[in-house]
Protein backbone atom coordinates (compact mmCIF):
# COMPACT_ATOMS: atom_id res chain seq x y z
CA UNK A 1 122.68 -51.52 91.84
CA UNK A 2 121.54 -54.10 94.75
CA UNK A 3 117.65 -55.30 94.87
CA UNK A 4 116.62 -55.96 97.98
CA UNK A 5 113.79 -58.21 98.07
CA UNK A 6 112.37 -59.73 94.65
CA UNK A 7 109.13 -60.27 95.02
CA UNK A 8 106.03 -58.87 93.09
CA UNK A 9 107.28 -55.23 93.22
CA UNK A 10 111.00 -56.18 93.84
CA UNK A 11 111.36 -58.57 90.66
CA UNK A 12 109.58 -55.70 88.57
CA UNK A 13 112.40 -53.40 89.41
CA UNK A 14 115.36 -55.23 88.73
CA UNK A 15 113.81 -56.17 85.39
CA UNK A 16 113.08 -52.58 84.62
CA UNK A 17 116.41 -50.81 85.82
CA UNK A 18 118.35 -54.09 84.28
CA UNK A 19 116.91 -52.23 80.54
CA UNK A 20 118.01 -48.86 81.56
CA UNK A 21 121.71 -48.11 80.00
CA UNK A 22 124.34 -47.70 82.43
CA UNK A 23 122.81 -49.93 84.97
CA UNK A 24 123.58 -52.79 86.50
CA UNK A 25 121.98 -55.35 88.38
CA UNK A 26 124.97 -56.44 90.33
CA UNK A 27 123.47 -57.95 93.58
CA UNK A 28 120.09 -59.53 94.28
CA UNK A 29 119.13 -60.21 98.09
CA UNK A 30 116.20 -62.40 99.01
CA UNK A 31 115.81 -65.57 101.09
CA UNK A 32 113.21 -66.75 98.62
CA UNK A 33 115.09 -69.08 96.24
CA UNK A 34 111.94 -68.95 93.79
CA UNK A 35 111.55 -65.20 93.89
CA UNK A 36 115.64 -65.00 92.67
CA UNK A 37 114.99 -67.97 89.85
CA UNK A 38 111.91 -65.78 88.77
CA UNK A 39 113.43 -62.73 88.40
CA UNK A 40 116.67 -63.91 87.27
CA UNK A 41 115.09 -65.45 83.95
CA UNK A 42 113.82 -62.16 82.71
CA UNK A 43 117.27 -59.84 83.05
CA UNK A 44 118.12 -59.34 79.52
CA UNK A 45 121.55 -57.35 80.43
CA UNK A 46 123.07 -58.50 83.73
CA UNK A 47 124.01 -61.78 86.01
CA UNK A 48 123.71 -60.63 89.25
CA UNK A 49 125.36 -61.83 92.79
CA UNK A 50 122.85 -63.92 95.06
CA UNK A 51 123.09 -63.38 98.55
CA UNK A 52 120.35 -64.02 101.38
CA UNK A 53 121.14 -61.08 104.18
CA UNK A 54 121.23 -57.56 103.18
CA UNK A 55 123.40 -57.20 105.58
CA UNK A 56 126.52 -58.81 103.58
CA UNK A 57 126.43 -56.06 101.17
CA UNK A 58 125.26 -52.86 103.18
CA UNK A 59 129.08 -51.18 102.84
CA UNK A 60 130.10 -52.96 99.55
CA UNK A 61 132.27 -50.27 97.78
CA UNK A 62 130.87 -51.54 94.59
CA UNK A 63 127.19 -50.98 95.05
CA UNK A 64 126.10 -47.02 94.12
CA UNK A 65 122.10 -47.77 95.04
CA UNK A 66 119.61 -50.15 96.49
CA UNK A 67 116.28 -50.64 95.71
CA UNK A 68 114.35 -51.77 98.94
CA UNK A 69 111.04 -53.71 98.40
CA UNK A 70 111.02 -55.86 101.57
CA UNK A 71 107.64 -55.50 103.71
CA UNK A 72 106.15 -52.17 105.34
CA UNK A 73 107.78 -52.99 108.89
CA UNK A 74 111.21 -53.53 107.26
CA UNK A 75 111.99 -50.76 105.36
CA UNK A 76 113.23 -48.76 107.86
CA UNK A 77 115.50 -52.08 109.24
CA UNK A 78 116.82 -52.25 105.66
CA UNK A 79 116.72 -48.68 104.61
CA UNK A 80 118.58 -47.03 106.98
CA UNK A 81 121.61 -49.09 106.97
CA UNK A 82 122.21 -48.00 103.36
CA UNK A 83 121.84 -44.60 103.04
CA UNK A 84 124.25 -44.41 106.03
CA UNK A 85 126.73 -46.26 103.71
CA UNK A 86 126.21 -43.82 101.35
CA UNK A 87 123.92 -45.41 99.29
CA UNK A 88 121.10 -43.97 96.82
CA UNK A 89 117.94 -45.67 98.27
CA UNK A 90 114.63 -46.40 95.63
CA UNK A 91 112.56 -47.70 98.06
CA UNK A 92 108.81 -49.02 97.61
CA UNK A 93 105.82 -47.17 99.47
CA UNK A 94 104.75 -46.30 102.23
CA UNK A 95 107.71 -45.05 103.51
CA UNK A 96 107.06 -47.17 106.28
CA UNK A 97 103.75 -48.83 108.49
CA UNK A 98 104.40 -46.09 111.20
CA UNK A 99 105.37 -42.19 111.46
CA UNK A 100 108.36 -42.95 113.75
CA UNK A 101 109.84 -45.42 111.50
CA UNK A 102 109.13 -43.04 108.40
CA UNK A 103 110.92 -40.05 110.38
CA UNK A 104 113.34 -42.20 110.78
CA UNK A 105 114.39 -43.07 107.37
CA UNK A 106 113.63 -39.50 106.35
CA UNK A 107 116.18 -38.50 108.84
CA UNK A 108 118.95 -41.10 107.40
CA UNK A 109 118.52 -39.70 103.67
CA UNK A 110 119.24 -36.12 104.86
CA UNK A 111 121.99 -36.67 106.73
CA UNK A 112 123.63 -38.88 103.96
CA UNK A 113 123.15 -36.21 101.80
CA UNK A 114 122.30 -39.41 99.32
CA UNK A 115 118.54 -39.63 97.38
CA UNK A 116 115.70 -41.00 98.91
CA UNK A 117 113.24 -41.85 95.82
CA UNK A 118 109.70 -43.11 97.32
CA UNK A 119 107.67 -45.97 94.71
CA UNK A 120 104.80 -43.70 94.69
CA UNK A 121 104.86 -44.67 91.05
CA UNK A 122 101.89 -42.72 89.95
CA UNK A 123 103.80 -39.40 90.25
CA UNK A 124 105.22 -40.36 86.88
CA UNK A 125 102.13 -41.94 85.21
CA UNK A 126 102.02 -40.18 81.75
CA UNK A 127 97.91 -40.36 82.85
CA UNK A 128 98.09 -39.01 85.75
CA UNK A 129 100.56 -36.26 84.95
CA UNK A 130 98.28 -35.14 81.96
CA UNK A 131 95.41 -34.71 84.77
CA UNK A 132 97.86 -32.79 86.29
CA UNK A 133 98.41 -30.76 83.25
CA UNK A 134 94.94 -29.83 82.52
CA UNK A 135 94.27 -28.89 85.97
CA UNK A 136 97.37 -26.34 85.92
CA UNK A 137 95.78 -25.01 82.76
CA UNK A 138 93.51 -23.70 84.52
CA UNK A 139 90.58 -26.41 83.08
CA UNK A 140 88.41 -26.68 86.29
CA UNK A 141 89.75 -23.43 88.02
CA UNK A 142 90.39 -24.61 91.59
CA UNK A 143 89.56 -28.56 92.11
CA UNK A 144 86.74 -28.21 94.83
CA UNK A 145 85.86 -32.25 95.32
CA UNK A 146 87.93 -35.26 94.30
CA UNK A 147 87.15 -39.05 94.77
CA UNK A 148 88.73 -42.18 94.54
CA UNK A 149 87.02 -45.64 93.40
CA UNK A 150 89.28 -48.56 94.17
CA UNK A 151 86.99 -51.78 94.27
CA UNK A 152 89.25 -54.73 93.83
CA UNK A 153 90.52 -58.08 94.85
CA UNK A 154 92.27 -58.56 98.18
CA UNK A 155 96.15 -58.66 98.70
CA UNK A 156 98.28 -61.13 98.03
CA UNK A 157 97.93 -64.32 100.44
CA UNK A 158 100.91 -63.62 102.01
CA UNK A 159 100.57 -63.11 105.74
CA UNK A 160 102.49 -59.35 106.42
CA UNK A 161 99.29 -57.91 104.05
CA UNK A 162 97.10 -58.95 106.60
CA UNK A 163 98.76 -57.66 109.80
CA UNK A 164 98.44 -54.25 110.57
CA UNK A 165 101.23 -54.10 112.87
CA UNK A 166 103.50 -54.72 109.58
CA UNK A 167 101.79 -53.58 107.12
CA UNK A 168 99.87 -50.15 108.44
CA UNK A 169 96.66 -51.89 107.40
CA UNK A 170 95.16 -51.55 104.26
CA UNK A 171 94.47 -47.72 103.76
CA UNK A 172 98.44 -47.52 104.26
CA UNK A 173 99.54 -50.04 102.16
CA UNK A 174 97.32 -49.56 99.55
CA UNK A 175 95.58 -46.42 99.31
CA UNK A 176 99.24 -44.19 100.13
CA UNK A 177 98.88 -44.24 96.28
CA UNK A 178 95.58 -42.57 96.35
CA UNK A 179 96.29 -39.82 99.24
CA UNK A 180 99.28 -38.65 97.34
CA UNK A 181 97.14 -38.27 93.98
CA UNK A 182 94.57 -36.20 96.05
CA UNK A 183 97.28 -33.95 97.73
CA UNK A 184 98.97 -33.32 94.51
CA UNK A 185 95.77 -32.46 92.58
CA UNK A 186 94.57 -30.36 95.49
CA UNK A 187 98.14 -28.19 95.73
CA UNK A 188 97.06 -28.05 99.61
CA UNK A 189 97.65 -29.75 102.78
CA UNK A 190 95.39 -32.06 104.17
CA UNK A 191 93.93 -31.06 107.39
CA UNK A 192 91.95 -33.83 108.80
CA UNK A 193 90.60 -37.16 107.82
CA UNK A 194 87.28 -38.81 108.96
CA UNK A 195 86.77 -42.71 107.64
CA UNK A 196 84.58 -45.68 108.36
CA UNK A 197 86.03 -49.01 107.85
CA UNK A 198 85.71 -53.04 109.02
CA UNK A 199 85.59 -56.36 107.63
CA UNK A 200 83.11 -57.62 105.93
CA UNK A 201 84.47 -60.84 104.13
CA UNK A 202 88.04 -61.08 105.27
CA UNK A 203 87.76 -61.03 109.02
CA UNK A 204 89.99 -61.64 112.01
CA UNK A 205 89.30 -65.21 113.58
CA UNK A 206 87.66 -66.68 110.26
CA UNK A 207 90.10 -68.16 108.07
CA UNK A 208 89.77 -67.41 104.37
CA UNK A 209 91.34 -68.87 101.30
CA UNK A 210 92.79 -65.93 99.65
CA UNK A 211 93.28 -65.79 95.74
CA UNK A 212 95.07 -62.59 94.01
CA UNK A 213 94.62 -61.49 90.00
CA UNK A 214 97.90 -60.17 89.60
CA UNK A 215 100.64 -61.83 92.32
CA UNK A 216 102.98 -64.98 91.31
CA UNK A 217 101.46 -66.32 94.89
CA UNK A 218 99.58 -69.25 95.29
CA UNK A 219 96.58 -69.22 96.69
CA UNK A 220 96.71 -69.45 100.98
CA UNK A 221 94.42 -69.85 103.75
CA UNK A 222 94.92 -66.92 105.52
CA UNK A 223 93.88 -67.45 109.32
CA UNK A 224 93.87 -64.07 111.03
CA UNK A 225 93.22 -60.61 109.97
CA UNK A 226 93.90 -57.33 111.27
CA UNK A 227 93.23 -55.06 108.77
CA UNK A 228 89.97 -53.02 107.21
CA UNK A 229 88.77 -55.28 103.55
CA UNK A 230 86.19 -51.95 103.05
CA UNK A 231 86.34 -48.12 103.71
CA UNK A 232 85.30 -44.93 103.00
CA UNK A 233 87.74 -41.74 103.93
CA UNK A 234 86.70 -38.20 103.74
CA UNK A 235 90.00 -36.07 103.36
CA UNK A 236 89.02 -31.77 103.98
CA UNK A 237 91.89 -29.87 102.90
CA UNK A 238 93.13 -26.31 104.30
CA UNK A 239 91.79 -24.53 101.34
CA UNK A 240 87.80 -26.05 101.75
CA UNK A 241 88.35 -28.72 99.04
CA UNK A 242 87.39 -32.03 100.08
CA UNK A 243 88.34 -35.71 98.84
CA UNK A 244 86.66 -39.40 99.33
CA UNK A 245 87.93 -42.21 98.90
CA UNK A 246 85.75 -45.72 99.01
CA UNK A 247 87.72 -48.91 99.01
CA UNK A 248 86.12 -52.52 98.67
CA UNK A 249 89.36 -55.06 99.12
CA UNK A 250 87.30 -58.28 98.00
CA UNK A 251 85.40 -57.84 94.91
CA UNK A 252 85.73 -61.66 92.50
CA UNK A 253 86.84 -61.15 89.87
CA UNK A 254 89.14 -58.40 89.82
CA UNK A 255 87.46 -55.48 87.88
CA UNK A 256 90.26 -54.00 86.12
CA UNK A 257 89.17 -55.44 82.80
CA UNK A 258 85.94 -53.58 83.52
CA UNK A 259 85.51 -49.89 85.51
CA UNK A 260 89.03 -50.64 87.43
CA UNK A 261 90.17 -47.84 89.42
CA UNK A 262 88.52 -44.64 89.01
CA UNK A 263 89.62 -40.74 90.04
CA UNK A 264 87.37 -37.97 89.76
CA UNK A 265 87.81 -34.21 90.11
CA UNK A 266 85.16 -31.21 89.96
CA UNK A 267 86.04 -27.78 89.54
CA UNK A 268 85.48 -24.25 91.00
CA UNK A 269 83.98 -23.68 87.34
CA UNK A 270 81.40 -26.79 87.45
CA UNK A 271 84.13 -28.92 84.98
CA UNK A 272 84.66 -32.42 85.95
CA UNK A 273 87.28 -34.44 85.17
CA UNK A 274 87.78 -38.38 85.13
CA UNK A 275 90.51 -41.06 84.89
CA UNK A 276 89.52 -45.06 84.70
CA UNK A 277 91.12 -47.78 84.22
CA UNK A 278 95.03 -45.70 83.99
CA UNK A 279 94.14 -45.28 80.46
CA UNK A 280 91.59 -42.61 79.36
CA UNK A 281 90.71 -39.14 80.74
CA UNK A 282 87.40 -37.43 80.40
CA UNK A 283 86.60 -33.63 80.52
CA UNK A 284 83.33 -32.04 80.55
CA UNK A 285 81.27 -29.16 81.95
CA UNK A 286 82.10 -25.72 82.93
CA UNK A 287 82.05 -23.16 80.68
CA UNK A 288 82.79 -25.28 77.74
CA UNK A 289 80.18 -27.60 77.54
CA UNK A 290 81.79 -30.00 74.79
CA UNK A 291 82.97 -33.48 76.67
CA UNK A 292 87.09 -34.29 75.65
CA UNK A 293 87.74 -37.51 75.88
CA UNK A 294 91.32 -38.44 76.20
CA UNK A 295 93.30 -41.50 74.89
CA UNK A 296 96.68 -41.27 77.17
CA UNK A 297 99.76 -43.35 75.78
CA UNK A 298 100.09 -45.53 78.87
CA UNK A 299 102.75 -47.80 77.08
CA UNK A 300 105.73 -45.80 77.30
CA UNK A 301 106.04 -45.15 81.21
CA UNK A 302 105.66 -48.78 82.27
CA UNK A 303 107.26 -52.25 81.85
CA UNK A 304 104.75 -55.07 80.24
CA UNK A 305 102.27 -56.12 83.43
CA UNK A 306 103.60 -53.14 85.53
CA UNK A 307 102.71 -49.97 86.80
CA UNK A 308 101.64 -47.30 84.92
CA UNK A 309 104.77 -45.19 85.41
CA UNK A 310 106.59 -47.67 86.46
CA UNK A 311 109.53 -47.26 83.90
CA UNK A 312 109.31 -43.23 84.33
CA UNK A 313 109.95 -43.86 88.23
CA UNK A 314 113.23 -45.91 87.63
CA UNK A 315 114.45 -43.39 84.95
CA UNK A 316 113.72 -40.43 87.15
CA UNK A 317 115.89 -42.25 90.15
CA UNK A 318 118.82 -42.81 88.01
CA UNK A 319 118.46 -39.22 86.23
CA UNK A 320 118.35 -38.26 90.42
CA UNK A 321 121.74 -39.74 90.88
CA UNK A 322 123.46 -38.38 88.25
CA UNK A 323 122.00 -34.76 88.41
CA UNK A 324 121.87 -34.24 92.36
CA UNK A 325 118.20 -33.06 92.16
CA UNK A 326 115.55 -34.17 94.21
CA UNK A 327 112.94 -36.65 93.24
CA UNK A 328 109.09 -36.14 92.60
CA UNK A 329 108.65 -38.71 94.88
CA UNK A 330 110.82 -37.25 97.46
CA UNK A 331 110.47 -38.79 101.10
CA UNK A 332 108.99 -35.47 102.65
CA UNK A 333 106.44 -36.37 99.48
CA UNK A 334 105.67 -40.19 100.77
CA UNK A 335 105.56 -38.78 104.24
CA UNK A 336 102.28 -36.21 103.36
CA UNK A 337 100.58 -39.41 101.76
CA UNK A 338 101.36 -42.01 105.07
CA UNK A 339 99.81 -39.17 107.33
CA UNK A 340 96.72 -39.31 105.28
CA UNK A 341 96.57 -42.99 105.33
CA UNK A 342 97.82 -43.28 109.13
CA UNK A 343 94.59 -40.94 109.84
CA UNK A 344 92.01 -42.77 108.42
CA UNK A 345 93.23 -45.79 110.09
CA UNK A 346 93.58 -43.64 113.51
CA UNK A 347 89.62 -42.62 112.80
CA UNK A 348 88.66 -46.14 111.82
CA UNK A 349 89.78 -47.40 115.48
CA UNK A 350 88.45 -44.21 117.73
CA UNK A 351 85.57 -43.42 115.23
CA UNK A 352 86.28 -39.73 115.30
CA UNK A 353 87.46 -37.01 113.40
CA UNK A 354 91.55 -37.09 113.14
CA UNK A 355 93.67 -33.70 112.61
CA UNK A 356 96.94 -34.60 110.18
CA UNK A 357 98.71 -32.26 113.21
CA UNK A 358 98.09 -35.15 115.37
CA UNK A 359 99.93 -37.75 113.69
CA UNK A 360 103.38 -36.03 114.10
């Protein structure tokens, strides 16, 4: 395997798949010097090739799949390349900052025939999948409303977060996570989005110093800003349901040690059902009136200060390769999620209503 780009997400990866028998980390690409010293100390199994252009290894005979983690408005640059070399991509989400870009890469993996696996990593989150579970069980009947609570620190101080021109802004870069959770627990497609947004704290044309909880990044003055630090997004599905979403992108201190992320769901039978913190899951309501409260092993799917799921994902990709079968997080799967996110940001600017049928 070849990692492309080591940074946060990047170094993560080649740490994870390094532990996975029958890989190998056999080429790591990234001009950062410090990123490849970083990552290179924690590979228990392999001693990779450094090289500082992707482009040196795009038709190496040797390499059977890439992992992409570059930024939003270079995965399509780097992406494409491979898979027409005939290379299995694993590439971090969103598929890309833009639907064109996206169709593009989407495009590429069919025609290579090769897979296309998208790091929408809560797909495999044994959490998450459990929700899933209980809702297929029949546990709320149909899920009528679903929210999202995502009240955090901002981005890493590096300058590509902060552009929406490479990133998507910060509904796509982020909250692509989010979208897909809602149109997998809905089983419907999204129909239109309406979402209020601006910046509040981190605003263009008033430098901030930027600190980040969980990124190897020092902190940086970041001078200009084109992206949303607060939201809400209303999501209405095809079937009536309907999904919010409320995102705060400068809360001090971080708050995962306290509510952290929260997802809620409320059935057709009055049930509700709640996940905080990627750890526990609550049940209550509906005709059973006794309140479950759920202790998920969250261990197992991730790698120590990872993902939930994280560890599942890179499994799943190899188990992908070897078996021929699609992925969970397919790119047809990432694309669903980016229209969501692409649409709130659309209704943001023109302060309207968007229809997912406009965004292509």
């Amino acid at each position: 395997m070849a990692f492309i780009g080591v940074g946060d997400m990047g170094s993560h990866h080649a740490m994870g798949f390094d532990l996975i028998p029958g890989c190998e980390v056999s080429y790591i690409c990234d001009f950062d010097d410090r990123n490849v010293q970083r990552t290179l100390k924690e590979l228990k199994n392999s001693q990779p090739i450094i090289c500082t252009d992707y482009r040196e290894i795009v038709s190496n005979p040797d390499i059977d799949a890439v992992v992409v983690s570059v930024p939003n408005y270079l995965h399509r640059e780097v992406a494409v390349p491979f898979l027409q070399a005939g290379k299995h991509v694993f590439l971090e989400k969103p598929v890309a900052p833009n639907v064109e870009d996206c169709d593009a890469i989407l495009a590429a993996a069919e025609q290579s025939g090769k897979i296309l696996q998208i790091g929408l990593v809560y797909r495999y989150s044994n959490l998450y999948r459990r929700m899933a579970r209980e809702i297929q069980g029949g546990r709320l009947a149909d899920v009528q409303m679903m929210w999202c609570k995502e009240f955090r620190d901002p981005f890493p101080p590096v300058d590509w977060f902060y552009d929406a021109t490479k990133s998507g802004g910060a509904l796509v870069e982020k909250n692509c996570h989010h979208f897909d959770i809602f149109n997998w627990m809905m089983n419907a497609k999204p129909v239109r989005v309406f979402a209020s947004g601006g910046q509040h704290l981190i605003r263009h044309g008033h430098s901030r110093v930027i600190t980040n909880s969980y990124t190897h990044y020092p902190a940086k003055e970041i001078e200009h800003s084109s992206i949303v630090d607060h939201a809400w997004v209303i999501v209405d599905y095809e079937n009536g349901s309907k999904a919010n979403l409320g995102l705060c992108m400068y809360l001090q201190p971080r708050n995962l040690m306290e509510e952290g992320l929260e997802f809620g769901l409320i059935g057709s039978n009055g049930a509700q059902m709640q996940a905080k913190r990627d750890k526990t899951i609550s049940i209550y309501g509906g005709e059973d009136y006794t309140k479950e409260e759920i202790n998920v092993d969250v261990r197992s799917d991730s790698l120590a200060g990872g993902h939930t799921g994280g560890q599942t994902q890179r499994a799943e990709f190899i188990a992908c390769i070897r078996s021929g079968r699609s992925p969970v997080a397919s790119g047809s799967v990432g694309r669903d999620a980016l229209l969501v996110a692409l649409a709130a940001e659309k209704s943001i600017r023109e302060e309207r209503y968007v229809y997912i049928n406009e965004m292509g």
